[in-house]
PDB file of N, CA and C in Angstrom:
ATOM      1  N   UNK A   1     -13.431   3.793   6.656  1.00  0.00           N
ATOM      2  CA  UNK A   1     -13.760   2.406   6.412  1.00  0.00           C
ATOM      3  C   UNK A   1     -12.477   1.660   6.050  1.00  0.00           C
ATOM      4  N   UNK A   2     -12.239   0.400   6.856  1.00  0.00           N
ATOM      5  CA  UNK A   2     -11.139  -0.345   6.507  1.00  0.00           C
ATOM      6  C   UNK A   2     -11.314  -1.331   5.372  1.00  0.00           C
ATOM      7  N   UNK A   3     -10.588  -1.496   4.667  1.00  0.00           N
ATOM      8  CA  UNK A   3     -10.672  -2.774   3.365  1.00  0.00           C
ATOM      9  C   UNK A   3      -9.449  -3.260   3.044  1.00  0.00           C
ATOM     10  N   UNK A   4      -9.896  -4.433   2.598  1.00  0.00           N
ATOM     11  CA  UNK A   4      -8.832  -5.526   3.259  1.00  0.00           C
ATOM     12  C   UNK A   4      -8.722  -6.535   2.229  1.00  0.00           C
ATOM     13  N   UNK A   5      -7.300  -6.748   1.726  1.00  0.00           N
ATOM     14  CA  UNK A   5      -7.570  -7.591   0.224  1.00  0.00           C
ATOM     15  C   UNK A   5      -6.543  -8.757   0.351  1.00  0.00           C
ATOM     16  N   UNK A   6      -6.744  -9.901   0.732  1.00  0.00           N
ATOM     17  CA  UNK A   6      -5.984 -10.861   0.443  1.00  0.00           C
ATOM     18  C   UNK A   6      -4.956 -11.257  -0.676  1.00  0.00           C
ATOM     19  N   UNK A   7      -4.133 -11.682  -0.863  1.00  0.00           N
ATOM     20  CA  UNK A   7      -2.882 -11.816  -1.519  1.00  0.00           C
ATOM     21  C   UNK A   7      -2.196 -12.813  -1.344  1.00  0.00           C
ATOM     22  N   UNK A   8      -1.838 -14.281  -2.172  1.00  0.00           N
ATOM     23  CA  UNK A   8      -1.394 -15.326  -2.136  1.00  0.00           C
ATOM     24  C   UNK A   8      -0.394 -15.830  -2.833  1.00  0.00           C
ATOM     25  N   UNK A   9       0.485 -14.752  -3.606  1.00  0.00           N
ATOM     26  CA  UNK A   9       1.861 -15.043  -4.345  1.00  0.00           C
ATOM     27  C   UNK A   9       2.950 -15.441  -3.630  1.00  0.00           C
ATOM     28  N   UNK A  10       2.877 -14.967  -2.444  1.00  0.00           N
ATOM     29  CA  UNK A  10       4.402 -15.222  -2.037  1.00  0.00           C
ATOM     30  C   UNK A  10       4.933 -17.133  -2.070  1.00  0.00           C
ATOM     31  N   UNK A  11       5.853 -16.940  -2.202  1.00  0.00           N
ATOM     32  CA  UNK A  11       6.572 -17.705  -2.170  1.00  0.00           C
ATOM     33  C   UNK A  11       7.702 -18.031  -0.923  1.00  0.00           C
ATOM     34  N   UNK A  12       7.375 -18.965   0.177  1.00  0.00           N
ATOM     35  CA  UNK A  12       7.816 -19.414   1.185  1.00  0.00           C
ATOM     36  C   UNK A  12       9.715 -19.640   1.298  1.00  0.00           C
ATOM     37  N   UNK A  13      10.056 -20.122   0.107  1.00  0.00           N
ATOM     38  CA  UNK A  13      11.153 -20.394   0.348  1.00  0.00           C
ATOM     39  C   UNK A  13      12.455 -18.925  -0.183  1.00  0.00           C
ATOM     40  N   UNK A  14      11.601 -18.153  -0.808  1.00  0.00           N
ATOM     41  CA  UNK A  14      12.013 -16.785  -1.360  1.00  0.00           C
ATOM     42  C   UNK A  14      11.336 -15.203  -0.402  1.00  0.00           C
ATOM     43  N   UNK A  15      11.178 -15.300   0.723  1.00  0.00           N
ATOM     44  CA  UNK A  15      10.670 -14.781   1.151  1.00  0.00           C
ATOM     45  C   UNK A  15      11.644 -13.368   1.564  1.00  0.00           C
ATOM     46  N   UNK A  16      11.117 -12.126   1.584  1.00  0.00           N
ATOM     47  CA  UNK A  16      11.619 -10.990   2.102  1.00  0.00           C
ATOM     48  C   UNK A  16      11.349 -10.449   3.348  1.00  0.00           C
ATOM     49  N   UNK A  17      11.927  -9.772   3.917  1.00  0.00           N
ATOM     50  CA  UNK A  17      11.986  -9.072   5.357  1.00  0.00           C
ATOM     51  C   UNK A  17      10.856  -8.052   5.216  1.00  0.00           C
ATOM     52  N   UNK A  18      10.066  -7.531   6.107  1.00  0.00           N
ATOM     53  CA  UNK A  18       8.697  -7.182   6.256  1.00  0.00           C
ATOM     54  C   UNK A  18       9.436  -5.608   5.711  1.00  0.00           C
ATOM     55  N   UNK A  19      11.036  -4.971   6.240  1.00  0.00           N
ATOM     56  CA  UNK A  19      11.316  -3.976   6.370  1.00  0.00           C
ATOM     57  C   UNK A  19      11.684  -3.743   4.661  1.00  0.00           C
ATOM     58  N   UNK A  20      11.755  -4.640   3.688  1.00  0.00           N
ATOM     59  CA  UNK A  20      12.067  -4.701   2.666  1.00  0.00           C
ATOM     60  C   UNK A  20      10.920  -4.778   1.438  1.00  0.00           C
ATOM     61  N   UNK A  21       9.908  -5.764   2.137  1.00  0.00           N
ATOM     62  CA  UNK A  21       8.375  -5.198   1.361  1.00  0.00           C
ATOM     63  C   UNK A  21       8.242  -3.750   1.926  1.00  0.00           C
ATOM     64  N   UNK A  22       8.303  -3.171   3.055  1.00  0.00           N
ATOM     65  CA  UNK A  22       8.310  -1.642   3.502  1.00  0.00           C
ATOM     66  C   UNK A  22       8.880  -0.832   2.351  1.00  0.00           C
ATOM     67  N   UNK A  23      10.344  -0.963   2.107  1.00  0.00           N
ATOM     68  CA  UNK A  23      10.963  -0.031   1.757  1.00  0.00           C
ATOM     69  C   UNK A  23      10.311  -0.009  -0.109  1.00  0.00           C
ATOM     70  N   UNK A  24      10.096  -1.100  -0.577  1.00  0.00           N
ATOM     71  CA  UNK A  24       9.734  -1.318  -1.784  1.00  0.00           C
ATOM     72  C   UNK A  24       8.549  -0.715  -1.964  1.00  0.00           C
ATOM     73  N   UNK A  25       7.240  -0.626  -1.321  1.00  0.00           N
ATOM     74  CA  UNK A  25       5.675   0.205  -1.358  1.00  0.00           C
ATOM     75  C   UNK A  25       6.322   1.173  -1.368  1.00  0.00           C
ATOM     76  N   UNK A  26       7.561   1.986  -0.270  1.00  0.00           N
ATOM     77  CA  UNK A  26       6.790   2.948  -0.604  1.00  0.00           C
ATOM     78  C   UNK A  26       8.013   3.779  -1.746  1.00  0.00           C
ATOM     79  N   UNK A  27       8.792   3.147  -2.076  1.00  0.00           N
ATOM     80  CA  UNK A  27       9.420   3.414  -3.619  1.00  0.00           C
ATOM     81  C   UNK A  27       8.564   3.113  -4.935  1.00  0.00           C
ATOM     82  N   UNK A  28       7.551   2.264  -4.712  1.00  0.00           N
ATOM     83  CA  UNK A  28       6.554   2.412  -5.349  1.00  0.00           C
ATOM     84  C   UNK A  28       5.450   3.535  -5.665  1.00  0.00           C
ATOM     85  N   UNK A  29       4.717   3.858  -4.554  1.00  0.00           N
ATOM     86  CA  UNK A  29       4.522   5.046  -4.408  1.00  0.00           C
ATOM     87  C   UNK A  29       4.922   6.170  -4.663  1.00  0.00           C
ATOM     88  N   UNK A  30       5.956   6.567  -4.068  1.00  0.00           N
ATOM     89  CA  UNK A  30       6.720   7.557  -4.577  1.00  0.00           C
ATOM     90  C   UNK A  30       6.964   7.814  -6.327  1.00  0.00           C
ATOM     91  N   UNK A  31       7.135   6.746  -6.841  1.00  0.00           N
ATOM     92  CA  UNK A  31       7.127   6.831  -8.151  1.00  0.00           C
ATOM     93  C   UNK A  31       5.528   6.915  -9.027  1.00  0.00           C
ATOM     94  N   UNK A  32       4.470   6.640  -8.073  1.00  0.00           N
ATOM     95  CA  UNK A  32       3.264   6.669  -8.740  1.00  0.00           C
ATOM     96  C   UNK A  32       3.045   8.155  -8.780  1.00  0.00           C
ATOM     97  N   UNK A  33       2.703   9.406 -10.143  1.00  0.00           N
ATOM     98  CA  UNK A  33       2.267  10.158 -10.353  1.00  0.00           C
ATOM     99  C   UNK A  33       0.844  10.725  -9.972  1.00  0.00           C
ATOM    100  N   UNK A  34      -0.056   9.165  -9.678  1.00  0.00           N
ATOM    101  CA  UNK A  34      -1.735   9.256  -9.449  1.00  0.00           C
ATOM    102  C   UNK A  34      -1.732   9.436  -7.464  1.00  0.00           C
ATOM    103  N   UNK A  35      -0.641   9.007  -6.810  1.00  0.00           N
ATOM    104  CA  UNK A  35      -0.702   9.131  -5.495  1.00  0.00           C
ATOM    105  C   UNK A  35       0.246   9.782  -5.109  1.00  0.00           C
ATOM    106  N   UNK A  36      -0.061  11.195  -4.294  1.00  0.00           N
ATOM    107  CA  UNK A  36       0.448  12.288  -4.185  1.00  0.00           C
ATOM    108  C   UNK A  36       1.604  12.500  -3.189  1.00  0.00           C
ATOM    109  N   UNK A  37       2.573  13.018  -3.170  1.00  0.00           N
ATOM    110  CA  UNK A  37       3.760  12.604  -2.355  1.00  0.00           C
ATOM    111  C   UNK A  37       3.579  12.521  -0.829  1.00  0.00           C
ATOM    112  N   UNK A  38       3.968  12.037   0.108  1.00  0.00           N
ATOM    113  CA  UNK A  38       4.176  12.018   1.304  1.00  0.00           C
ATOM    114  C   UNK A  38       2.580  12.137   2.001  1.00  0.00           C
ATOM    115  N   UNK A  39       1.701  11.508   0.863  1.00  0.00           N
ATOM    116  CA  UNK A  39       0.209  11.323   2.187  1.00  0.00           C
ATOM    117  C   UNK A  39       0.231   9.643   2.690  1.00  0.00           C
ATOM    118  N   UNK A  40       0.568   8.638   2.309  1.00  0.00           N
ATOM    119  CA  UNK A  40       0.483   7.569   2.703  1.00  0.00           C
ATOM    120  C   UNK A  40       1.716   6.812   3.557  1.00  0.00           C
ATOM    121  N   UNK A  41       1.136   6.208   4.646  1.00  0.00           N
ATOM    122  CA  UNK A  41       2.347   5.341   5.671  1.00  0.00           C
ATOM    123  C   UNK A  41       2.364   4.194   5.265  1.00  0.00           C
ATOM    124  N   UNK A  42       3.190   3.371   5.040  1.00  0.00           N
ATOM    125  CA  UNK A  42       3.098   2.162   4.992  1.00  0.00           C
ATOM    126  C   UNK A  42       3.953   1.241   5.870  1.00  0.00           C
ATOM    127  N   UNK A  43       3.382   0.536   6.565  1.00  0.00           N
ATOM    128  CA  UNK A  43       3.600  -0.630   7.370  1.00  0.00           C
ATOM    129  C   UNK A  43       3.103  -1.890   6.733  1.00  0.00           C
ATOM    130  N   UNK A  44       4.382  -2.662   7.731  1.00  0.00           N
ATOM    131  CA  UNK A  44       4.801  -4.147   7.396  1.00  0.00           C
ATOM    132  C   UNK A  44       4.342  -5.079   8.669  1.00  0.00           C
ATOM    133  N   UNK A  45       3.549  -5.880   8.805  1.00  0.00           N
ATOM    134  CA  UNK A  45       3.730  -6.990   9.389  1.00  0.00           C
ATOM    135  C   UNK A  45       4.075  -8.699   8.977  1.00  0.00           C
ATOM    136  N   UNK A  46       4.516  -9.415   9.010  1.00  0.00           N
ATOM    137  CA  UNK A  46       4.744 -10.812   8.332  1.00  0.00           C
ATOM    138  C   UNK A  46       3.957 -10.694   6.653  1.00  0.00           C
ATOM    139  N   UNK A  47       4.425  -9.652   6.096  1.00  0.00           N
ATOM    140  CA  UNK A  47       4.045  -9.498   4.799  1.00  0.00           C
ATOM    141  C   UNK A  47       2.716  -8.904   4.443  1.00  0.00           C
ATOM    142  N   UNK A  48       2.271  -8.697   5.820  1.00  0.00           N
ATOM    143  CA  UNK A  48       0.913  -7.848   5.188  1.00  0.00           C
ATOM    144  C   UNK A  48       1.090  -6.469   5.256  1.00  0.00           C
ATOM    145  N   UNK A  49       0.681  -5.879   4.421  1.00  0.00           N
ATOM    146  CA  UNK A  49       0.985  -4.148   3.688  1.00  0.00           C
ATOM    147  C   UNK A  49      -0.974  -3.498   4.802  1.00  0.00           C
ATOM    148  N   UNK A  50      -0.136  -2.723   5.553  1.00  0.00           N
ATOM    149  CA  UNK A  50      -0.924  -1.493   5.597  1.00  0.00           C
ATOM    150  C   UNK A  50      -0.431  -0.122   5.867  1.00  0.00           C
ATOM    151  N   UNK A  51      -1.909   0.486   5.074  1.00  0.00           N
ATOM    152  CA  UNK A  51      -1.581   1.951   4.112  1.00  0.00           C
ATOM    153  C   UNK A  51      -2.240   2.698   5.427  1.00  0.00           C
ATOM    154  N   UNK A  52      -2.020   3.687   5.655  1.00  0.00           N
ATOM    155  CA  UNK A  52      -2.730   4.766   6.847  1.00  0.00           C
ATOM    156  C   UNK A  52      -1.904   6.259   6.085  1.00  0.00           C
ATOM    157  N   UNK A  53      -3.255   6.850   5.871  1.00  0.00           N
ATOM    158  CA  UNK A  53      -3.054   8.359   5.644  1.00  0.00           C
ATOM    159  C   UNK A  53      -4.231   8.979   5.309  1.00  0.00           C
ATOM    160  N   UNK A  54      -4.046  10.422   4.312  1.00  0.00           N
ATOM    161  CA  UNK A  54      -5.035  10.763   3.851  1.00  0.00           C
ATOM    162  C   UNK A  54      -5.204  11.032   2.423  1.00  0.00           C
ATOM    163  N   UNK A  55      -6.206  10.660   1.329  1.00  0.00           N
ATOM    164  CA  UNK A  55      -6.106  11.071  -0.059  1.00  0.00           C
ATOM    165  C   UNK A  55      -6.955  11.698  -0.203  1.00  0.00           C
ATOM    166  N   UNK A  56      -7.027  12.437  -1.555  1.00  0.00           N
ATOM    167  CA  UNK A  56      -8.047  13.162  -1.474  1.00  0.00           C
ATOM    168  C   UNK A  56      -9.017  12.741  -3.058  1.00  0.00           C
ATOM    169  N   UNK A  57      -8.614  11.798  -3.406  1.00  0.00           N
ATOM    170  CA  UNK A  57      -9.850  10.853  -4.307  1.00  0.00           C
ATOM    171  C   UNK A  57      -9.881   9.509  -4.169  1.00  0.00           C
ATOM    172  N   UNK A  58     -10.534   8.951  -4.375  1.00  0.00           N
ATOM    173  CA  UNK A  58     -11.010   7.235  -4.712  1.00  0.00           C
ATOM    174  C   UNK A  58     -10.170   6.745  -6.083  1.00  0.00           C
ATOM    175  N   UNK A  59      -9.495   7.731  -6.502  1.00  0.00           N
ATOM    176  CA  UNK A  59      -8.804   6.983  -7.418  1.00  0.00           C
ATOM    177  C   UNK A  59      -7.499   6.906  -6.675  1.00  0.00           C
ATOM    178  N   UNK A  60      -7.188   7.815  -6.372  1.00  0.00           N
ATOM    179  CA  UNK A  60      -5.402   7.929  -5.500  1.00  0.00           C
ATOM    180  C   UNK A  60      -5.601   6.701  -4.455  1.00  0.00           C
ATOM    181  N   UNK A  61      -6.784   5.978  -4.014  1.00  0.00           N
ATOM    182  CA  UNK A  61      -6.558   5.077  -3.236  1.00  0.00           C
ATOM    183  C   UNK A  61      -6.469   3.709  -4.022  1.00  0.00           C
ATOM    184  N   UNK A  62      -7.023   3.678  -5.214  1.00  0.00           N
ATOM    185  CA  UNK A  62      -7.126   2.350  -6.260  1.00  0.00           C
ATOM    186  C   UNK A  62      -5.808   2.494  -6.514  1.00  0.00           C
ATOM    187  N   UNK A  63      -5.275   3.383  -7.154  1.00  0.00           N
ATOM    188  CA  UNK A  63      -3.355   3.497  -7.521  1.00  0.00           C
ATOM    189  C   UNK A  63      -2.870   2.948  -6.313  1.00  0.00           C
ATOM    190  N   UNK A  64      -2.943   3.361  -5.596  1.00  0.00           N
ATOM    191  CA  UNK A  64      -2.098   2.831  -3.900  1.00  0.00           C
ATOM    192  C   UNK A  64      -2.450   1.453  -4.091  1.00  0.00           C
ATOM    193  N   UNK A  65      -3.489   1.249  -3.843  1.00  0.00           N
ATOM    194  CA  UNK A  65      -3.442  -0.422  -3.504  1.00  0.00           C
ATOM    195  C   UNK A  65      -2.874  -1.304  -4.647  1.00  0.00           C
ATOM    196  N   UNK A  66      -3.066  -0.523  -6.066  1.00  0.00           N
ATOM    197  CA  UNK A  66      -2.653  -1.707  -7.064  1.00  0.00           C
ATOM    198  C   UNK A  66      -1.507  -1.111  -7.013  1.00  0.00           C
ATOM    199  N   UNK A  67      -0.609  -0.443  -6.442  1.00  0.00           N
ATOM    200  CA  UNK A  67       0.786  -0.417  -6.361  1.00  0.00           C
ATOM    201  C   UNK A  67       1.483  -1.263  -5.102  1.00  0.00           C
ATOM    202  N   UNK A  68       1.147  -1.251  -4.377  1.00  0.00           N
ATOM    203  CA  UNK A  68       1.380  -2.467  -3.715  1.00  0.00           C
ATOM    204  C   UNK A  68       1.235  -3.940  -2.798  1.00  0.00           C
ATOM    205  N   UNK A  69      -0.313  -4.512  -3.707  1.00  0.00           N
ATOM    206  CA  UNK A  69      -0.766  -5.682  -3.742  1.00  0.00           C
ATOM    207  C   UNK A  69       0.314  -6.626  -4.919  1.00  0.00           C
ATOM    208  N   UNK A  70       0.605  -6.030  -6.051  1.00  0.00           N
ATOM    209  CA  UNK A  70       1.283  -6.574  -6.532  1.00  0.00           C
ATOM    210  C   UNK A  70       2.887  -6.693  -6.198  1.00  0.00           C
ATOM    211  N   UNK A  71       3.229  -6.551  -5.064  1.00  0.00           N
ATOM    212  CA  UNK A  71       4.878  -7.098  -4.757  1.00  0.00           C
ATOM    213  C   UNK A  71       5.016  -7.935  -4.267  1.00  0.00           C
ATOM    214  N   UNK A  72       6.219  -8.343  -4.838  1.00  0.00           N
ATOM    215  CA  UNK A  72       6.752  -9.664  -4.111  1.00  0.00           C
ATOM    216  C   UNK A  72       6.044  -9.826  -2.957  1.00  0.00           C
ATOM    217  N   UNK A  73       6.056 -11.234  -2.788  1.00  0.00           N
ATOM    218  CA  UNK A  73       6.260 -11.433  -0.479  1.00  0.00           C
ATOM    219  C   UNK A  73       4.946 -10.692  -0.078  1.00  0.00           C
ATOM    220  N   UNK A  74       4.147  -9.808  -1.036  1.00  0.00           N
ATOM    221  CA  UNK A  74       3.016  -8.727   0.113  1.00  0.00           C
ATOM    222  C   UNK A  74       2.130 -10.770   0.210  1.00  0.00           C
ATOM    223  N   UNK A  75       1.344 -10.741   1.514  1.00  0.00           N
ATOM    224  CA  UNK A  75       0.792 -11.506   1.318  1.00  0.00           C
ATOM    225  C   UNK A  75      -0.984 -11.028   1.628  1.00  0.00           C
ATOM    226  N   UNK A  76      -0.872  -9.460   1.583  1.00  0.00           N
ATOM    227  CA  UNK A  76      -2.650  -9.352   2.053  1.00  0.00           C
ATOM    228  C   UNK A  76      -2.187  -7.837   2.293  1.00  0.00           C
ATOM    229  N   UNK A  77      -2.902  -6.874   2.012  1.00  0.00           N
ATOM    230  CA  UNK A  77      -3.237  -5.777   2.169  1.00  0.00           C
ATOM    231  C   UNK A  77      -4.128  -4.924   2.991  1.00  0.00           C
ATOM    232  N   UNK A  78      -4.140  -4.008   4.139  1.00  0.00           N
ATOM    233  CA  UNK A  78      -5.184  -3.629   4.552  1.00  0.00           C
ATOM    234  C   UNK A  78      -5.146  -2.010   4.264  1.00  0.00           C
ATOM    235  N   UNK A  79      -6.276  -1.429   3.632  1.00  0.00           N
ATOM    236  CA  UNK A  79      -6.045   0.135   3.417  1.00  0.00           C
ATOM    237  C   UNK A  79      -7.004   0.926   4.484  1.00  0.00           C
ATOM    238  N   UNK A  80      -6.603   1.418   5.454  1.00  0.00           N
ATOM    239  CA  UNK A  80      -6.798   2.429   6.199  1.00  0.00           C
ATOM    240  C   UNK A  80      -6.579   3.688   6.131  1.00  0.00           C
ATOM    241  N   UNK A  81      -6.699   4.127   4.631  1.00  0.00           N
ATOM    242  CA  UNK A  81      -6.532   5.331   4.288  1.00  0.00           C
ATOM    243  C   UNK A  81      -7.838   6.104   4.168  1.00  0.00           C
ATOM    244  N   UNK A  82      -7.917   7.631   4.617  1.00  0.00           N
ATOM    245  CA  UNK A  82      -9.342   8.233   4.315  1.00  0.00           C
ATOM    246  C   UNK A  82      -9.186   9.142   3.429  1.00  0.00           C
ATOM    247  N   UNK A  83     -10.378   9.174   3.064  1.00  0.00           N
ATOM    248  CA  UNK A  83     -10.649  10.023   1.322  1.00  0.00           C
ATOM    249  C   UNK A  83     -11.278  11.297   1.749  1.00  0.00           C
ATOM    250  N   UNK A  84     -10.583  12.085   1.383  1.00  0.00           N
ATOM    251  CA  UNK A  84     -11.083  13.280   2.422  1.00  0.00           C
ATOM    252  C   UNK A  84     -10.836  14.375   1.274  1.00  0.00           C
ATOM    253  N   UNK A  85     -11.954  14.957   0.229  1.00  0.00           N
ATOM    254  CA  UNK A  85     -12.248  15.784  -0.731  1.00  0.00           C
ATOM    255  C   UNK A  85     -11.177  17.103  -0.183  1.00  0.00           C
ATOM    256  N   UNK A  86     -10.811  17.786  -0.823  1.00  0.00           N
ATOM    257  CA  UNK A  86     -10.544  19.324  -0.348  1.00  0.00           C
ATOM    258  C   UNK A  86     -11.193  20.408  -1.260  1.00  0.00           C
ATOM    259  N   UNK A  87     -11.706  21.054   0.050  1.00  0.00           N
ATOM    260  CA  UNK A  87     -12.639  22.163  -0.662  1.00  0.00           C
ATOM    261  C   UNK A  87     -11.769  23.394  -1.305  1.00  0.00           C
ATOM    262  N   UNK A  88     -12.853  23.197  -2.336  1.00  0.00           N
ATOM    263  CA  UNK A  88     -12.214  24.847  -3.115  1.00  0.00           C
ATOM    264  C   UNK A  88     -12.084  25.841  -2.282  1.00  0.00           C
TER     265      UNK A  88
END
């Protein structure tokens, strides 16, 4: 299931390169302890952030998104990530 969160901070005359909101998610990420290393992609288009991978809770996907809805320049978020349990 795709979900999709709008975002209206940016600022027009301060604006960043799509490859620079890129590089910032996913130094974000990387530093989040709750989302696990190297499952999430993140892509840039004209400031919108989408996530494509796999997690394996509903919380590791709430950390992801509130890690990078809040940056600079993101202007909208789409998470295409799937939650995919792993069995004991």
């Amino acid at each position: 299931m795709t979900r999709s969160r709008s975002v209206t901070r940016s600022n027009p005359s301060m604006r960043l390169t799509d490859e620079q909101i890129a590089a910032e998610a996913t130094r974000r990420l990387a530093w989040d302890t709750a989302v696990p290393p190297n499952t999430l992609q993140v892509k840039v288009s004209h400031g919108r952030i989408t996530l494509l991978g796999v997690l394996q809770h509903n919380e590791q996907r709430a950390a992801a998104l509130e890690d990078v809805s809040r940056l600079f320049g993101v202007t909208g978020v789409s998470d295409h990530a799937i939650v995919k349990a792993k069995l004991p």
